[in-house]
C-alpha atoms as a PDB file:
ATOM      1  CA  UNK A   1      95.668 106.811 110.441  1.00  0.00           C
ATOM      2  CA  UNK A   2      94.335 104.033 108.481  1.00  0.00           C
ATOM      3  CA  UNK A   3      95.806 100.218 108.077  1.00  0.00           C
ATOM      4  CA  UNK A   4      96.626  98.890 105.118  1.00  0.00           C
ATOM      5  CA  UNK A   5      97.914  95.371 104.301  1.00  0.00           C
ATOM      6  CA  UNK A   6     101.001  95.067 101.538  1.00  0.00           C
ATOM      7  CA  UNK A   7     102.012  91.980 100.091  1.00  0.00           C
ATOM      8  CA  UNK A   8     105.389  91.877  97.900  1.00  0.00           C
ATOM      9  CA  UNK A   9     108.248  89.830  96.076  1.00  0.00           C
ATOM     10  CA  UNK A  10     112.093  91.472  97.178  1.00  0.00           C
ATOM     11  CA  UNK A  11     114.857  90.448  95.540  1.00  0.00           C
ATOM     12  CA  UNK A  12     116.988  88.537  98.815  1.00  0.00           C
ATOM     13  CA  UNK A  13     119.852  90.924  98.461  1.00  0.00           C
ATOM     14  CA  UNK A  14     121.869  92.983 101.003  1.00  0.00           C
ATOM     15  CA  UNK A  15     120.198  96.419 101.209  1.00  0.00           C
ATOM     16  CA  UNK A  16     116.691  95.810  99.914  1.00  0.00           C
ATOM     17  CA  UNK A  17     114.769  95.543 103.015  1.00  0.00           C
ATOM     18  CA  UNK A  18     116.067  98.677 104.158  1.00  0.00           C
ATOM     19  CA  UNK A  19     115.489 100.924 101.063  1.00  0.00           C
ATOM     20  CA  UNK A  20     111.981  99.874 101.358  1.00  0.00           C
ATOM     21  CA  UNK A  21     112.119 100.965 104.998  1.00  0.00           C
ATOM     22  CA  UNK A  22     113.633 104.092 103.903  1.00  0.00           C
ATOM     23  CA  UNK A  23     111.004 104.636 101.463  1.00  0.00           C
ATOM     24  CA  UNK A  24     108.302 104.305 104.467  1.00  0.00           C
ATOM     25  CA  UNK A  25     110.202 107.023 106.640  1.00  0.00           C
ATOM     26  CA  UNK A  26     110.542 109.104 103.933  1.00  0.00           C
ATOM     27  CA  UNK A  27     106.701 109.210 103.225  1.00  0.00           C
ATOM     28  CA  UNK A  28     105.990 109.345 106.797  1.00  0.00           C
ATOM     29  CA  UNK A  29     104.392 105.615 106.913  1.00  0.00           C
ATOM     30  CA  UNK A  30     104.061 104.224 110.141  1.00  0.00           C
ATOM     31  CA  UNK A  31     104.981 100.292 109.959  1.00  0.00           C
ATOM     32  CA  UNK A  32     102.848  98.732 112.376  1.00  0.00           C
ATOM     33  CA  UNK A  33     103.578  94.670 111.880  1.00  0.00           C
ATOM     34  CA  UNK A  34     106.539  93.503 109.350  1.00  0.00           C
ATOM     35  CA  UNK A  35     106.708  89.871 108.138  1.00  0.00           C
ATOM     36  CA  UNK A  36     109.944  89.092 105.951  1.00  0.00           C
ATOM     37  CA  UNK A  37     110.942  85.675 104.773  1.00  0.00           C
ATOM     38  CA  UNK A  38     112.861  83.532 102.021  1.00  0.00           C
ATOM     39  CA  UNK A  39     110.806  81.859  99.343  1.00  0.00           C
ATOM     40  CA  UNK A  40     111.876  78.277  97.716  1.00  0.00           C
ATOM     41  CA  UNK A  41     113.514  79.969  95.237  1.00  0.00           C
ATOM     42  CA  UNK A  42     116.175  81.329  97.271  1.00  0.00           C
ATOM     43  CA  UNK A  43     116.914  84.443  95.367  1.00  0.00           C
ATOM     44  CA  UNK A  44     113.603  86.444  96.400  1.00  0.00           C
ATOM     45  CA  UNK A  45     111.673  86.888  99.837  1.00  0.00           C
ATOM     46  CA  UNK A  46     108.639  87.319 100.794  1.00  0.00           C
ATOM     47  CA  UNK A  47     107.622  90.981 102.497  1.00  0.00           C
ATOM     48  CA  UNK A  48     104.037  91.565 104.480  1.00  0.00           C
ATOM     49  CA  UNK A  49     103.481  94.224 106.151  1.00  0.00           C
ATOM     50  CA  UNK A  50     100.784  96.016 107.670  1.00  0.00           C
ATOM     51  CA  UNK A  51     101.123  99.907 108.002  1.00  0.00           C
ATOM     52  CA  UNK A  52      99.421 103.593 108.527  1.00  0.00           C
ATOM     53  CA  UNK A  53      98.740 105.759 106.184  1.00  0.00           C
ATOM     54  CA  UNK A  54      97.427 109.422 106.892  1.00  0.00           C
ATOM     55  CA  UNK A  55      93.773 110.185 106.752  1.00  0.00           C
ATOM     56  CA  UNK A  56      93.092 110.317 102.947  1.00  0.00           C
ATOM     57  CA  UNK A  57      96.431 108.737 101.853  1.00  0.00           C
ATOM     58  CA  UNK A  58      95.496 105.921  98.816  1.00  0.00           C
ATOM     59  CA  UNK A  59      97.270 102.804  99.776  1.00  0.00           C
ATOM     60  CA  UNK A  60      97.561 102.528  95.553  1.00  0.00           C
ATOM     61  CA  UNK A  61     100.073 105.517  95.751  1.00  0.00           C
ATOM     62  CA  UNK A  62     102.349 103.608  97.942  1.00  0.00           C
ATOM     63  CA  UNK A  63     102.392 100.643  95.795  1.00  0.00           C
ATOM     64  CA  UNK A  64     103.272 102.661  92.803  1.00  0.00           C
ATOM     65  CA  UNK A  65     106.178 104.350  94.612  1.00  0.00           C
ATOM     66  CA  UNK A  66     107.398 100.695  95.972  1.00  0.00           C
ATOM     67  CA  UNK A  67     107.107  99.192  92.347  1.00  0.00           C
ATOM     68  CA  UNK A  68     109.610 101.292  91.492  1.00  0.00           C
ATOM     69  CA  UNK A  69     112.890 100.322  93.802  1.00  0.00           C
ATOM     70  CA  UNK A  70     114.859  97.916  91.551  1.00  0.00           C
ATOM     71  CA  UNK A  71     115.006  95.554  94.862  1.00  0.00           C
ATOM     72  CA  UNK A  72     111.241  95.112  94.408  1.00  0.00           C
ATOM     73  CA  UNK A  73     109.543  92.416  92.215  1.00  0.00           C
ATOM     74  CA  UNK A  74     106.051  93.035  92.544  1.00  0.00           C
ATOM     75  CA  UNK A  75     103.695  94.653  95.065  1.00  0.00           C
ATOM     76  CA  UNK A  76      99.910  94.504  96.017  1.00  0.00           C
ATOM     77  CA  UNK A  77      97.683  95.893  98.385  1.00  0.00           C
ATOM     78  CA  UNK A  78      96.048  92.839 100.072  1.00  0.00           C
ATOM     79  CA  UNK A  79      92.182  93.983  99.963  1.00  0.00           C
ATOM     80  CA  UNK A  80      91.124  91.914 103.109  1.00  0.00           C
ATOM     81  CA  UNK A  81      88.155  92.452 105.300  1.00  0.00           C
ATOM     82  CA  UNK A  82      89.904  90.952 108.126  1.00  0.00           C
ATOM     83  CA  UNK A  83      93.251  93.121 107.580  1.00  0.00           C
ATOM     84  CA  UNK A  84      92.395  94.704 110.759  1.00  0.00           C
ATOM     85  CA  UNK A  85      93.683  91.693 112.604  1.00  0.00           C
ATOM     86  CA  UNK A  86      96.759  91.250 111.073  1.00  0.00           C
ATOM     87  CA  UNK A  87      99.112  92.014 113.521  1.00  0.00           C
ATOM     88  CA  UNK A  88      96.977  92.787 116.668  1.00  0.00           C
END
């Protein structure tokens, strides 16, 4: 497994944090450290997480499949050096 960091913008409404979760089972990503909080705007949050993706598994794939939930506003892969201790 290798960690990746994502970054991304939900929309704060019932049900979106778990279709991303969903999404993660469903692709066999392990979640390894989950951050989730409002912004000032109110109607959007803030997700970070840090997970596992198989051997060979492009974190860029990922982000394409979470751009596409409606709940989601925008995602990145946080290209960090220090990634490696987010979450330890």
């Amino acid at each position: 497994m290798t960690r990746h960091a994502l970054s991304m913008v939900l929309r704060n409404v019932p049900g979106a944090l778990s279709r991303v979760v969903v999404l993660f089972s469903t692709r066999g990503v392990d979640v390894e450290s989950l951050s989730l909080d409002p912004t000032e705007r109110g109607d959007v949050s803030r997700m970070d997480v840090v997970v596992g993706l198989p051997a060979g598994r492009s974190p860029d794939q990922l982000v394409k499949q979470l751009s596409r939930l409606v709940d989601v506003k925008s995602v990145v892969a946080v290209a960090d050096p220090a990634r490696d201790q987010i979450g330890a």
